[in-house]
Protein backbone atom coordinates (compact mmCIF):
# COMPACT_ATOMS: atom_id res chain seq x y z
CA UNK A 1 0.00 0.00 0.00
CA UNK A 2 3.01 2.49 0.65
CA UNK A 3 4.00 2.04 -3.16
CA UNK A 4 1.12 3.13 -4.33
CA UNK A 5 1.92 6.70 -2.44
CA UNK A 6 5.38 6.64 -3.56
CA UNK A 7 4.35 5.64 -7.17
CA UNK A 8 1.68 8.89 -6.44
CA UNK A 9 4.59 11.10 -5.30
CA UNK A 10 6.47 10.25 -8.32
CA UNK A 11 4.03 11.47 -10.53
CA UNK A 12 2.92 14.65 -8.78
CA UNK A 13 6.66 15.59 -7.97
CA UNK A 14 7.54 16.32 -11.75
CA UNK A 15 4.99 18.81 -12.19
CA UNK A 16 4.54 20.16 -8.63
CA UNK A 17 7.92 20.16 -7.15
CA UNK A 18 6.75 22.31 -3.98
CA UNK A 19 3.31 20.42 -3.44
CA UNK A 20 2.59 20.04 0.18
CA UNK A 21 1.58 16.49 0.57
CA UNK A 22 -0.93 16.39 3.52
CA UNK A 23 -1.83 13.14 5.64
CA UNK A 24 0.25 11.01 6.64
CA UNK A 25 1.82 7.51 5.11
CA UNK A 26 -1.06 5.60 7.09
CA UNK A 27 -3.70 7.85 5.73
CA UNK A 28 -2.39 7.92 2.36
CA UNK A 29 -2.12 3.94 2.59
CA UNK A 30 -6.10 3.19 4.24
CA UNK A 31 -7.08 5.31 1.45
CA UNK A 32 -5.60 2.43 -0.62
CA UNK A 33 -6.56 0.10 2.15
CA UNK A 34 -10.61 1.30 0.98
CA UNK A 35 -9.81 1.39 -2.58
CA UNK A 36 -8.68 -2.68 -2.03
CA UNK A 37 -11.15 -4.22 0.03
CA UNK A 38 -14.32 -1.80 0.07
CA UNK A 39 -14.34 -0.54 -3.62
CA UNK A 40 -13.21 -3.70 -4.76
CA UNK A 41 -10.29 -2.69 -6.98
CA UNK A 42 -7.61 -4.87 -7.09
CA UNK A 43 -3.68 -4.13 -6.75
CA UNK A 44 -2.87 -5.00 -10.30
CA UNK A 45 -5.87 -1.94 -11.11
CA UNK A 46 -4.35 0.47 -8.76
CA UNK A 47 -0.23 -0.13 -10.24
CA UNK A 48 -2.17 0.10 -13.85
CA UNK A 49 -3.90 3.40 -13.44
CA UNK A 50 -0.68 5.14 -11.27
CA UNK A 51 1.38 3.92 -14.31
CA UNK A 52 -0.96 5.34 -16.85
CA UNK A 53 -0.67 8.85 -14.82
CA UNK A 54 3.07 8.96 -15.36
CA UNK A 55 2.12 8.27 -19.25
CA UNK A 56 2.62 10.77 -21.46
CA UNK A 57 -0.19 12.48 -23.24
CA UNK A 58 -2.92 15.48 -22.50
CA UNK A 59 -5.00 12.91 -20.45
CA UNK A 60 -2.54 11.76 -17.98
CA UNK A 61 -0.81 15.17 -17.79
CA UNK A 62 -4.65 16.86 -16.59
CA UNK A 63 -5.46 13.68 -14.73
CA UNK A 64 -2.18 14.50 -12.77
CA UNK A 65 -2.78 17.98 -11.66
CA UNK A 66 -6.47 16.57 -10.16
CA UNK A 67 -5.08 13.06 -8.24
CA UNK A 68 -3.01 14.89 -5.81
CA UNK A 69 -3.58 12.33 -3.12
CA UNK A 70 -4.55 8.18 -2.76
CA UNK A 71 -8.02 9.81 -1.47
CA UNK A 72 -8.60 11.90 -4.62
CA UNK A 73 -7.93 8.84 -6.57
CA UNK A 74 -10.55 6.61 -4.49
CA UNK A 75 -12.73 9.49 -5.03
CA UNK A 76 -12.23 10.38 -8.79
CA UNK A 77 -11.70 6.48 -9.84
CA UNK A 78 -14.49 5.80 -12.39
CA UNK A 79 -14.22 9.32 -14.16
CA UNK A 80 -10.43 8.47 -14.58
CA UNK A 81 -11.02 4.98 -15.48
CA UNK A 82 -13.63 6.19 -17.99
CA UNK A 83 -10.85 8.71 -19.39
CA UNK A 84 -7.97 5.92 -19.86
CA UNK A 85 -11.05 3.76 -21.71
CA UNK A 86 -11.90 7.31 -23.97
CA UNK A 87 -7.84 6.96 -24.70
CA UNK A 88 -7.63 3.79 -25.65
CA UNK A 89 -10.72 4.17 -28.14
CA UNK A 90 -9.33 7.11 -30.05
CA UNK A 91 -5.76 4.38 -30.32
CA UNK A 92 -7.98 2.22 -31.63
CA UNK A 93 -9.51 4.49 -34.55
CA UNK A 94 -7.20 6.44 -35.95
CA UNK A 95 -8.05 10.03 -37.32
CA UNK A 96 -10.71 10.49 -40.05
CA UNK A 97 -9.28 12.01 -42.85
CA UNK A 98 -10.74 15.08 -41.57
CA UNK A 99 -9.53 15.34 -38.44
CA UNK A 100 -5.88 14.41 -39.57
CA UNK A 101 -6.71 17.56 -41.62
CA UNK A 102 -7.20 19.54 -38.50
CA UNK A 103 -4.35 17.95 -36.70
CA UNK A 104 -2.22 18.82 -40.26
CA UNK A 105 -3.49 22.81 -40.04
CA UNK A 106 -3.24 22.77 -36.26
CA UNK A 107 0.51 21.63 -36.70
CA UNK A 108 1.08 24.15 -39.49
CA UNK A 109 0.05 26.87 -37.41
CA UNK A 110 2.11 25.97 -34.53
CA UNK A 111 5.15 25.55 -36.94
CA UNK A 112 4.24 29.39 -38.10
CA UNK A 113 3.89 30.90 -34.57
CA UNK A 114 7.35 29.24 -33.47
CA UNK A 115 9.22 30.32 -37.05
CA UNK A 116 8.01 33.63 -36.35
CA UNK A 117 8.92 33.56 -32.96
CA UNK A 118 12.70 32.93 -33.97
CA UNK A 119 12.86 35.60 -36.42
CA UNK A 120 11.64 37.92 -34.23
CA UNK A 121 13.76 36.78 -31.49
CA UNK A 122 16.72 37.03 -34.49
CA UNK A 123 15.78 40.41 -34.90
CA UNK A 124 15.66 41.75 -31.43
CA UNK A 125 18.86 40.31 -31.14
CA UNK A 126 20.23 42.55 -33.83
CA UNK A 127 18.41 45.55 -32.50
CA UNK A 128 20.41 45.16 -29.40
């Protein structure tokens, strides 16, 4: 039960280097304690979804910022599970043609902003 804190830590550490944890090891770990034999969930579930939160991708990285404790992830367990099943879907089916259209102009405009970016930033530098 006290590695599925530390494998919590690691993932909130990373992005929130000054996060206060609160509770202590034993509360962190009854939390985990309820999660086992009230909710049901078993160990393997728990390591799975702590891995997934270290994953990288726009899920896992807002999922992080929200599980910021074992009780927040007893608490927000089937809208997170729901959000790993939502990711695997969209690896199933890849992009219609028209989204990988979108994606295509969404990357060309990002590639714009960041060559513009540099020549300004090349310019500035011979201003000064």
């Amino acid at each position: 039960m006290l590695a599925a804190r530390r494998l919590l830590t690691d993932c909130i550490r990373p992005i929130m280097p000054n996060y206060k944890f609160r509770g202590s090891w034993q509360t962190w770990a009854k939390q985990v304690d309820l999660m086992l034999r009230v909710d049901g969930r078993t160990q393997e579930q728990v390591n799975f979804i702590l891995g997934w939160l270290q994953s990288p991708g726009r899920n896992p990285e807002f999922w992080r910022t929200v599980i910021l404790s074992t009780a927040n992830l007893r608490e927000k367990w089937d809208k997170l599970e729901a959000s790993i099943r939502r990711d695997r879907i969209a690896q199933e089916h890849p992009p219609s043609k028209g989204e990988r259209g979108v994606q295509n102009i969404a990357e060309w405009a990002r590639q714009k902003v960041a060559e513009r970016e540099v020549k300004e930033k090349e310019n500035a530098d011979d201003d000064g």
